[in-house]
ModelCIF file with pLDDT and N, C-alpha, C, O atoms, coordinates in Angstrom:
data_MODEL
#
_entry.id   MODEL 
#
_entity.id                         1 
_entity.type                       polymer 
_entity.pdbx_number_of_molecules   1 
#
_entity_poly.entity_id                      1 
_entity_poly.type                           'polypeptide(L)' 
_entity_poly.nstd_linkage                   no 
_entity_poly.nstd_monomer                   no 
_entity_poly.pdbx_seq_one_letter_code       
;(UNK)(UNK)(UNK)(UNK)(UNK)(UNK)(UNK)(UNK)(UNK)(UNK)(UNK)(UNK)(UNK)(UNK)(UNK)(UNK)
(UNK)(UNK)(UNK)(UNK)(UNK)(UNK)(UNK)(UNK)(UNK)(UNK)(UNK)(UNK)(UNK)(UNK)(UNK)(UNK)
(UNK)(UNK)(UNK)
;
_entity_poly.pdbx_seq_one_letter_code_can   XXXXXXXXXXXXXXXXXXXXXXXXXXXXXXXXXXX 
_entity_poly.pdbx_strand_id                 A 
#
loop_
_entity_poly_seq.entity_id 
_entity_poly_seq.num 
_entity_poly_seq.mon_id 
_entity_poly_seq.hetero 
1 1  UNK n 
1 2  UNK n 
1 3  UNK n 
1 4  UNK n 
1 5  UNK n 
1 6  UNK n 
1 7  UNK n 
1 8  UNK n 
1 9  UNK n 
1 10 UNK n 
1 11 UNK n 
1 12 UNK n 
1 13 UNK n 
1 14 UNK n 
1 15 UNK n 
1 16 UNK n 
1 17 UNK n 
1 18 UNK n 
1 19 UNK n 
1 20 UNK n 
1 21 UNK n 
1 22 UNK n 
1 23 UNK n 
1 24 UNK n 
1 25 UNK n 
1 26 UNK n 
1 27 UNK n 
1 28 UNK n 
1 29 UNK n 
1 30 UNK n 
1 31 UNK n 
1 32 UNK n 
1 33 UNK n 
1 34 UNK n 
1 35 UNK n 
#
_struct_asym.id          A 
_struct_asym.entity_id   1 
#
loop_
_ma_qa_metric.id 
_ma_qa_metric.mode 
_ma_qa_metric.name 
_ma_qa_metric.software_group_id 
_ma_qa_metric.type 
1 global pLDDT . pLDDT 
2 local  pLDDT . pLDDT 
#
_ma_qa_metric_global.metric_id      1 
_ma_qa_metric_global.metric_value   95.57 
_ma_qa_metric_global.model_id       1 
_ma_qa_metric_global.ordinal_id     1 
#
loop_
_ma_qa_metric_local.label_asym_id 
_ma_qa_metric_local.label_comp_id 
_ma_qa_metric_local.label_seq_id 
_ma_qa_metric_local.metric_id 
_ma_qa_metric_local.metric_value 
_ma_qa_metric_local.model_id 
_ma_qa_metric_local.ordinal_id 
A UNK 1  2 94.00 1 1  
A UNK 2  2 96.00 1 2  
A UNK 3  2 96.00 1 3  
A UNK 4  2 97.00 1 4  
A UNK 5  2 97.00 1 5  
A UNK 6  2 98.00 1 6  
A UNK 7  2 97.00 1 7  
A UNK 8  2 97.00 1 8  
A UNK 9  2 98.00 1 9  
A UNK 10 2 98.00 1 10 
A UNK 11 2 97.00 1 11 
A UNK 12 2 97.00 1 12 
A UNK 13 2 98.00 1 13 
A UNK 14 2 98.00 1 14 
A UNK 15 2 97.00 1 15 
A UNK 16 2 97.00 1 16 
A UNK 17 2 97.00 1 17 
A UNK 18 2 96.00 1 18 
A UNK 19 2 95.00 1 19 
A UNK 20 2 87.00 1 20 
A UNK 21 2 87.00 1 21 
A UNK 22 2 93.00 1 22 
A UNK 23 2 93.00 1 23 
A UNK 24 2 95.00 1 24 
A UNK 25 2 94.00 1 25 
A UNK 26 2 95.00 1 26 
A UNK 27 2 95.00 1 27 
A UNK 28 2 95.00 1 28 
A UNK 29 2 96.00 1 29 
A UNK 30 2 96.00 1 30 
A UNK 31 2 96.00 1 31 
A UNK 32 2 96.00 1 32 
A UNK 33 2 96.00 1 33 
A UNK 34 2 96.00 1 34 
A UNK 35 2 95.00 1 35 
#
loop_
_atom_site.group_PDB 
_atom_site.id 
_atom_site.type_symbol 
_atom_site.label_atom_id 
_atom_site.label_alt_id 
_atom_site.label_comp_id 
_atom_site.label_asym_id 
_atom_site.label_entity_id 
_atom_site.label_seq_id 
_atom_site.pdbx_PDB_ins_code 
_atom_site.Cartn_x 
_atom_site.Cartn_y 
_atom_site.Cartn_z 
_atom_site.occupancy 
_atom_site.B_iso_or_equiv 
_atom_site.pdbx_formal_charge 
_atom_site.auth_seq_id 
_atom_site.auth_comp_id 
_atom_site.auth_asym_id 
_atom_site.auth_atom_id 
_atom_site.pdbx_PDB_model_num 
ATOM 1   N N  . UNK A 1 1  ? 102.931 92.220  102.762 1.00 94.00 ? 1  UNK A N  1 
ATOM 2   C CA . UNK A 1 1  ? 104.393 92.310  102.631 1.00 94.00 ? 1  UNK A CA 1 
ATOM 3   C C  . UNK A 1 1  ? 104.828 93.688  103.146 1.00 94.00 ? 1  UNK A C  1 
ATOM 4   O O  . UNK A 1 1  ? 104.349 94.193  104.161 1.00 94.00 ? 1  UNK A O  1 
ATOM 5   N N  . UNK A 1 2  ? 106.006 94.411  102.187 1.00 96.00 ? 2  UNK A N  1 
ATOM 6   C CA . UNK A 1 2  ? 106.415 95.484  102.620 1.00 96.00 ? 2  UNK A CA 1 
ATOM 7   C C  . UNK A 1 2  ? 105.254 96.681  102.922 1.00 96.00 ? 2  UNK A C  1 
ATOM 8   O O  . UNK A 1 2  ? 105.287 97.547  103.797 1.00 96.00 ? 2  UNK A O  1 
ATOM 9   N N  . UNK A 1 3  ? 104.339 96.461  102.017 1.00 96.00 ? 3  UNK A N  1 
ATOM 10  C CA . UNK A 1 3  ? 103.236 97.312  102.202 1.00 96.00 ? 3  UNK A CA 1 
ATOM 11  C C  . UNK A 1 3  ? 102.183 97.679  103.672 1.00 96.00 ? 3  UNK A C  1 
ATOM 12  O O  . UNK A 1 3  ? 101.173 98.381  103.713 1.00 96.00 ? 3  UNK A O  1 
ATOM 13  N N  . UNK A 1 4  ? 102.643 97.160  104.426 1.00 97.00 ? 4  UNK A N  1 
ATOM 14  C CA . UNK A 1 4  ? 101.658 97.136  105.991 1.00 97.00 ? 4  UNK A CA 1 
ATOM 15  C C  . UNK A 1 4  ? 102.210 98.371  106.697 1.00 97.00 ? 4  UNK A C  1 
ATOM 16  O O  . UNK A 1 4  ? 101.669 98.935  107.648 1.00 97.00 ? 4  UNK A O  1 
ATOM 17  N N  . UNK A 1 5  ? 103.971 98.906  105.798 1.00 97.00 ? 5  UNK A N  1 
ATOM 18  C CA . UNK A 1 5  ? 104.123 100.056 106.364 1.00 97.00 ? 5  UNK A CA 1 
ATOM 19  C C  . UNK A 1 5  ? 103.649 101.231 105.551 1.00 97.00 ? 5  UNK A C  1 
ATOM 20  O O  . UNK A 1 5  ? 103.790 102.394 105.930 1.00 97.00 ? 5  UNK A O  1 
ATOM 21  N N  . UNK A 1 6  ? 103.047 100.858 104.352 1.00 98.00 ? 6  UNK A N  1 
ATOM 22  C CA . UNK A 1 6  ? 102.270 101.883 104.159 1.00 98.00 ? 6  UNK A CA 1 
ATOM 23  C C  . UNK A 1 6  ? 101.340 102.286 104.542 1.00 98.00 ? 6  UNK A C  1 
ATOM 24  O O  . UNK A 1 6  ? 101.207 103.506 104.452 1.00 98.00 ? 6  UNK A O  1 
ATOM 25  N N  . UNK A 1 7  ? 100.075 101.371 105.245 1.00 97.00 ? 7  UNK A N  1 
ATOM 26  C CA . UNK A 1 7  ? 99.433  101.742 106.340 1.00 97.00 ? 7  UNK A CA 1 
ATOM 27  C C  . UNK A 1 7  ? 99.936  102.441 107.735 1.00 97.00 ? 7  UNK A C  1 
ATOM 28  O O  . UNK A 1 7  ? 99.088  103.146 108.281 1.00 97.00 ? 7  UNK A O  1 
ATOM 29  N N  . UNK A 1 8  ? 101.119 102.341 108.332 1.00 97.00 ? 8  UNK A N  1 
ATOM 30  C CA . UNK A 1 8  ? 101.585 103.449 109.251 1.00 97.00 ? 8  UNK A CA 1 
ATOM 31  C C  . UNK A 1 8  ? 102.144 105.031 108.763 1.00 97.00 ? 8  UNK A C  1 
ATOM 32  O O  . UNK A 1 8  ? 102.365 105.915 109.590 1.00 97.00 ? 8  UNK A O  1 
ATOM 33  N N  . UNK A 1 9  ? 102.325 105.209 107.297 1.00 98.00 ? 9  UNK A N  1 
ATOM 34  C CA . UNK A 1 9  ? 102.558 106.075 106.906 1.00 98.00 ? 9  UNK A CA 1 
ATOM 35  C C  . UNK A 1 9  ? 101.512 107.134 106.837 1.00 98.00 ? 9  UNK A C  1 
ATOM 36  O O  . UNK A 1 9  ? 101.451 108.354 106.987 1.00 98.00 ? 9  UNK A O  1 
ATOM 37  N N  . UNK A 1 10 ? 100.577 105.971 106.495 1.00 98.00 ? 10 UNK A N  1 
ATOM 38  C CA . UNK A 1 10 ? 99.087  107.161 106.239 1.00 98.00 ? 10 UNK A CA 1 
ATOM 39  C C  . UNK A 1 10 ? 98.745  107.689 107.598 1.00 98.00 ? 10 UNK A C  1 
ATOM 40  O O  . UNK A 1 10 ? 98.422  108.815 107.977 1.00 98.00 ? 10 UNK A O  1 
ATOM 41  N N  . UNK A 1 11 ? 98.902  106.593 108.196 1.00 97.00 ? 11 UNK A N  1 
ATOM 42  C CA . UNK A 1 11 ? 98.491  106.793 110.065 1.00 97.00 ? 11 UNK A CA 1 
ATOM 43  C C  . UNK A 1 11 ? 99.289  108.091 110.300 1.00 97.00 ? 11 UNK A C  1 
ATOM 44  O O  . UNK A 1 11 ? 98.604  108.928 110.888 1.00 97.00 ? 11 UNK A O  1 
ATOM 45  N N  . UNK A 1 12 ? 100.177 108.381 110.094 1.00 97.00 ? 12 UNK A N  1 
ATOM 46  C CA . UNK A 1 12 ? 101.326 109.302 110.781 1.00 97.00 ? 12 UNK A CA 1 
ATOM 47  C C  . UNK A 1 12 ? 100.840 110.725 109.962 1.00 97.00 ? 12 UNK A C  1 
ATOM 48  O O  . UNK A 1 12 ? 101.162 111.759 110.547 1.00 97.00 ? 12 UNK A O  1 
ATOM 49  N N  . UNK A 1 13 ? 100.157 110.880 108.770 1.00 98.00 ? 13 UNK A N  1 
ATOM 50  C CA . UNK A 1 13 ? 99.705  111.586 108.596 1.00 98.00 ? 13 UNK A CA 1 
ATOM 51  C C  . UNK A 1 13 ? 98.368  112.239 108.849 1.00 98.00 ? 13 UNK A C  1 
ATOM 52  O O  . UNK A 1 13 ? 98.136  113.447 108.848 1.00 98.00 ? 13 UNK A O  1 
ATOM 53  N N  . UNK A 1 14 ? 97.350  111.037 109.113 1.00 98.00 ? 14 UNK A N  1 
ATOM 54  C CA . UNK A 1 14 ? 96.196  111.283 109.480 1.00 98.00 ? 14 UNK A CA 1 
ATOM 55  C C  . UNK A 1 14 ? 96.279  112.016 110.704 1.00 98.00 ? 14 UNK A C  1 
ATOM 56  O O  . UNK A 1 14 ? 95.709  113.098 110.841 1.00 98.00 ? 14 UNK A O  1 
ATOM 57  N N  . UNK A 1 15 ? 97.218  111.275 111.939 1.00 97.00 ? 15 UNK A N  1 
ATOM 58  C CA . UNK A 1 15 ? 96.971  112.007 112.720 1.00 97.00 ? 15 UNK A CA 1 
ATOM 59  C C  . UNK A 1 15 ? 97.610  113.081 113.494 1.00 97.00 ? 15 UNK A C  1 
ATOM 60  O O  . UNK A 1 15 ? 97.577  113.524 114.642 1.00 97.00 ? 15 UNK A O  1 
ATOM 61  N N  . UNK A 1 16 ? 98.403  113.385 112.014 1.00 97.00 ? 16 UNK A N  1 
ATOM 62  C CA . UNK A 1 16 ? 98.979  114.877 112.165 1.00 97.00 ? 16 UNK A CA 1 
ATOM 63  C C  . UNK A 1 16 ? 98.156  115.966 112.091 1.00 97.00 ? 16 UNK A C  1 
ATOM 64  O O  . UNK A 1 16 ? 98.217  116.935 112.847 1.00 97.00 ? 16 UNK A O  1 
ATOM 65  N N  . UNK A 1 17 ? 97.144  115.770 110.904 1.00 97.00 ? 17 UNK A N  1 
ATOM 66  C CA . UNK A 1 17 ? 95.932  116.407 110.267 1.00 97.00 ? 17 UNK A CA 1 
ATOM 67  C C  . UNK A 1 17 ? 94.787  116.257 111.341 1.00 97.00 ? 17 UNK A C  1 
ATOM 68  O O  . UNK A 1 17 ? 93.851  117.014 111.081 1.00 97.00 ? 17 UNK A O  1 
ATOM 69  N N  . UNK A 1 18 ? 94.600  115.509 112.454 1.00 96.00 ? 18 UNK A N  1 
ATOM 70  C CA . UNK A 1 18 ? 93.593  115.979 113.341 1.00 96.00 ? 18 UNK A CA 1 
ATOM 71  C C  . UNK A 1 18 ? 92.167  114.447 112.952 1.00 96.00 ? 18 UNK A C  1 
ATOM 72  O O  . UNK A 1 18 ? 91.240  114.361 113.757 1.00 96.00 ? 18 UNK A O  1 
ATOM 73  N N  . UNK A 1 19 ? 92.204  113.582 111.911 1.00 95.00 ? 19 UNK A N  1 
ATOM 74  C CA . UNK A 1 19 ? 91.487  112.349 112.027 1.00 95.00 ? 19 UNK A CA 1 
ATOM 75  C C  . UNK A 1 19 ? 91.274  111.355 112.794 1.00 95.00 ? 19 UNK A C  1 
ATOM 76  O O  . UNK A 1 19 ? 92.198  111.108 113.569 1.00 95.00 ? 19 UNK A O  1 
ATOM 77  N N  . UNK A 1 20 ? 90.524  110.808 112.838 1.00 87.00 ? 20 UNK A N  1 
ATOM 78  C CA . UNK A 1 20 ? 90.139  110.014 113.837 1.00 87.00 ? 20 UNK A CA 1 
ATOM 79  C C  . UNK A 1 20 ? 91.319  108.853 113.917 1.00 87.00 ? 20 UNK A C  1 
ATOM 80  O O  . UNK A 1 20 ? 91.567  108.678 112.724 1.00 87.00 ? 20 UNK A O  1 
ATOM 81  N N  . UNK A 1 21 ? 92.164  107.984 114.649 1.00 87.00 ? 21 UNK A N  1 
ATOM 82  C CA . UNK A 1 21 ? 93.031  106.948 114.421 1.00 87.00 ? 21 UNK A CA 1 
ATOM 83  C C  . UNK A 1 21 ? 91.985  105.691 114.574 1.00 87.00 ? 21 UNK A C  1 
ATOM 84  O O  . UNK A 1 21 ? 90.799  105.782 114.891 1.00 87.00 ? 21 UNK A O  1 
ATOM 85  N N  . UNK A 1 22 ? 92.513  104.829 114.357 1.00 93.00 ? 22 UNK A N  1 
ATOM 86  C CA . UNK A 1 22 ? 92.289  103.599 114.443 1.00 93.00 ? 22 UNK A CA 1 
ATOM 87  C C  . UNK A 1 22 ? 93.637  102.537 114.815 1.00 93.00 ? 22 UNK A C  1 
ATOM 88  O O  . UNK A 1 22 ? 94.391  101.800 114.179 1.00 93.00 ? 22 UNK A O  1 
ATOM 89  N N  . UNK A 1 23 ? 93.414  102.986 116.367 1.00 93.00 ? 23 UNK A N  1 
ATOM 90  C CA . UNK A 1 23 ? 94.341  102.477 117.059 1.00 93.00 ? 23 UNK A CA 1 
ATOM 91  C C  . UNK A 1 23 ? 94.373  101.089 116.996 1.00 93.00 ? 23 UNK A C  1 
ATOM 92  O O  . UNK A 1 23 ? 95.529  100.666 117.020 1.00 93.00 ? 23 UNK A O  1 
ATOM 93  N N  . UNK A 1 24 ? 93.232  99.941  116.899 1.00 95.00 ? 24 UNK A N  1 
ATOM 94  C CA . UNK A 1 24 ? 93.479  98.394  116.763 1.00 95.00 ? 24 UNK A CA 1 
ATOM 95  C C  . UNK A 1 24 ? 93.681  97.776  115.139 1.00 95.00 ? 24 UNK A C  1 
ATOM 96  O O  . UNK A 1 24 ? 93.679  96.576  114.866 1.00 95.00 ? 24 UNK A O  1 
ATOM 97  N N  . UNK A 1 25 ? 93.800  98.550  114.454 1.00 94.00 ? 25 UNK A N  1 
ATOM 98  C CA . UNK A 1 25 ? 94.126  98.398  112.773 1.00 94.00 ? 25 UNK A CA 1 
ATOM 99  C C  . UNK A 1 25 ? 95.888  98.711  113.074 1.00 94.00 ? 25 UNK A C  1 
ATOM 100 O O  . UNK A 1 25 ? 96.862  97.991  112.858 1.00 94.00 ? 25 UNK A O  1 
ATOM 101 N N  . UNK A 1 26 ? 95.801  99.846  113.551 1.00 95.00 ? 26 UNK A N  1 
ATOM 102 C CA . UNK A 1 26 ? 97.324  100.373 113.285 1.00 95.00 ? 26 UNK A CA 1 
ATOM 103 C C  . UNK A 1 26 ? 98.168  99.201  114.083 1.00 95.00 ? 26 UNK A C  1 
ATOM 104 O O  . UNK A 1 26 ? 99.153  98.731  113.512 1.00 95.00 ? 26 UNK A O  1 
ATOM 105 N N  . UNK A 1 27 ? 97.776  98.688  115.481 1.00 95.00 ? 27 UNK A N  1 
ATOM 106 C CA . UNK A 1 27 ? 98.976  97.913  116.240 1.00 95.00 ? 27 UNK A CA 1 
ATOM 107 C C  . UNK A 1 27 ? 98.576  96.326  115.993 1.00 95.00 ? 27 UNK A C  1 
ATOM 108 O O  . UNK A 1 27 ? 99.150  95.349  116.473 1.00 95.00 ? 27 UNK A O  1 
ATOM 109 N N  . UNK A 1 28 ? 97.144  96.346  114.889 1.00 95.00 ? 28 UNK A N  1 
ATOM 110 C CA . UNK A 1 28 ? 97.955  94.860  114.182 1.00 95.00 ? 28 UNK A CA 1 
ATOM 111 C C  . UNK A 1 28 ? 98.859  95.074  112.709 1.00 95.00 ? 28 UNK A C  1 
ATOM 112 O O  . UNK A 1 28 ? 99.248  94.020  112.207 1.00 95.00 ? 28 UNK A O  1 
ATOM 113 N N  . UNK A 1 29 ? 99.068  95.817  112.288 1.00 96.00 ? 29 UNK A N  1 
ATOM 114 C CA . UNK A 1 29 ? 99.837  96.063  111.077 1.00 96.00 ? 29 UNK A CA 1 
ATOM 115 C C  . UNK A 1 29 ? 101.264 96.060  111.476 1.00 96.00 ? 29 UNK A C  1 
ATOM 116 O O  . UNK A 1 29 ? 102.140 95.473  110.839 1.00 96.00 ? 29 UNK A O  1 
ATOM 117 N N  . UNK A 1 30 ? 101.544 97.045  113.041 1.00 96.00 ? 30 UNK A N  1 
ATOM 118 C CA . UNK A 1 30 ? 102.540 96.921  113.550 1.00 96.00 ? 30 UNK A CA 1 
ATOM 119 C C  . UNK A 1 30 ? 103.447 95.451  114.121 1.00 96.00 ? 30 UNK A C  1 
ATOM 120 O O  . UNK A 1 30 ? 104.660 95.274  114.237 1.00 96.00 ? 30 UNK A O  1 
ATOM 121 N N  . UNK A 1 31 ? 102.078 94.385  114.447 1.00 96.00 ? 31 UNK A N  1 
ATOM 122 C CA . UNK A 1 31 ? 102.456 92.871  114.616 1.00 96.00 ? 31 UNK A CA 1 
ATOM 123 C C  . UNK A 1 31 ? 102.475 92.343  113.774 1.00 96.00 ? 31 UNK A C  1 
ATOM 124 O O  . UNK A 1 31 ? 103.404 91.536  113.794 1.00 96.00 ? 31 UNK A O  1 
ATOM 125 N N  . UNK A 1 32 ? 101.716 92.303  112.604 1.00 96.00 ? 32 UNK A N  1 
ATOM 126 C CA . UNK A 1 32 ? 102.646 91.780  110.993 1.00 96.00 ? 32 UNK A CA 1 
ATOM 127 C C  . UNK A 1 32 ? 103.370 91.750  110.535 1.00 96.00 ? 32 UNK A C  1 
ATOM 128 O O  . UNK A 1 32 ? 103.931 90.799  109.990 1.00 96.00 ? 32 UNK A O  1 
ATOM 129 N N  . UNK A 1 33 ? 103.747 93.326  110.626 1.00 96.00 ? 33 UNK A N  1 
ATOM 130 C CA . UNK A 1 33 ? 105.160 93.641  110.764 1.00 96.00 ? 33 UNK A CA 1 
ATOM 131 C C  . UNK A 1 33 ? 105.945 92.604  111.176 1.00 96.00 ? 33 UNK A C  1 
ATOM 132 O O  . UNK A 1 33 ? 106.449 91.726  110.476 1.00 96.00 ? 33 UNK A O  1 
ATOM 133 N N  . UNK A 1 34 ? 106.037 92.806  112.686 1.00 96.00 ? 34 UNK A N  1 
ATOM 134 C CA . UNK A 1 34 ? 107.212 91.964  113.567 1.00 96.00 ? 34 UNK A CA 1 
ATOM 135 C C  . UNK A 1 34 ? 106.952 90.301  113.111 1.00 96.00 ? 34 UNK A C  1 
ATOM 136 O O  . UNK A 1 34 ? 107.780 89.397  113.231 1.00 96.00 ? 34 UNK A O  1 
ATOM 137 N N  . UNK A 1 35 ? 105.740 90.201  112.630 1.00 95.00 ? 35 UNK A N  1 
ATOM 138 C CA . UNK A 1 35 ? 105.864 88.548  111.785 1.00 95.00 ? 35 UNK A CA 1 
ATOM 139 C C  . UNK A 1 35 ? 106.905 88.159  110.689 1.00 95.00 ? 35 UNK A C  1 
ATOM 140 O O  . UNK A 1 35 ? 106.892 87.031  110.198 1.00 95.00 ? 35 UNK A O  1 
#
């Protein structure tokens, strides 16, 4: 539900802080989203 943008939140911090991303996690959360 609303929660898939809490996974981009963390993202936006992780990789402010210099962590590794996980670019194919993050842009399916982003297409759930748009589901």
């Amino acid at each position: 539900n609303n929660w898939k943008f809490f996974r981009l939140m963390i993202d936006l911090g992780l990789e402010e802080i210099g962590f590794a991303p996980d670019a194919a996690g993050h842009e399916n959360y982003l297409a759930e989203i748009d589901a």
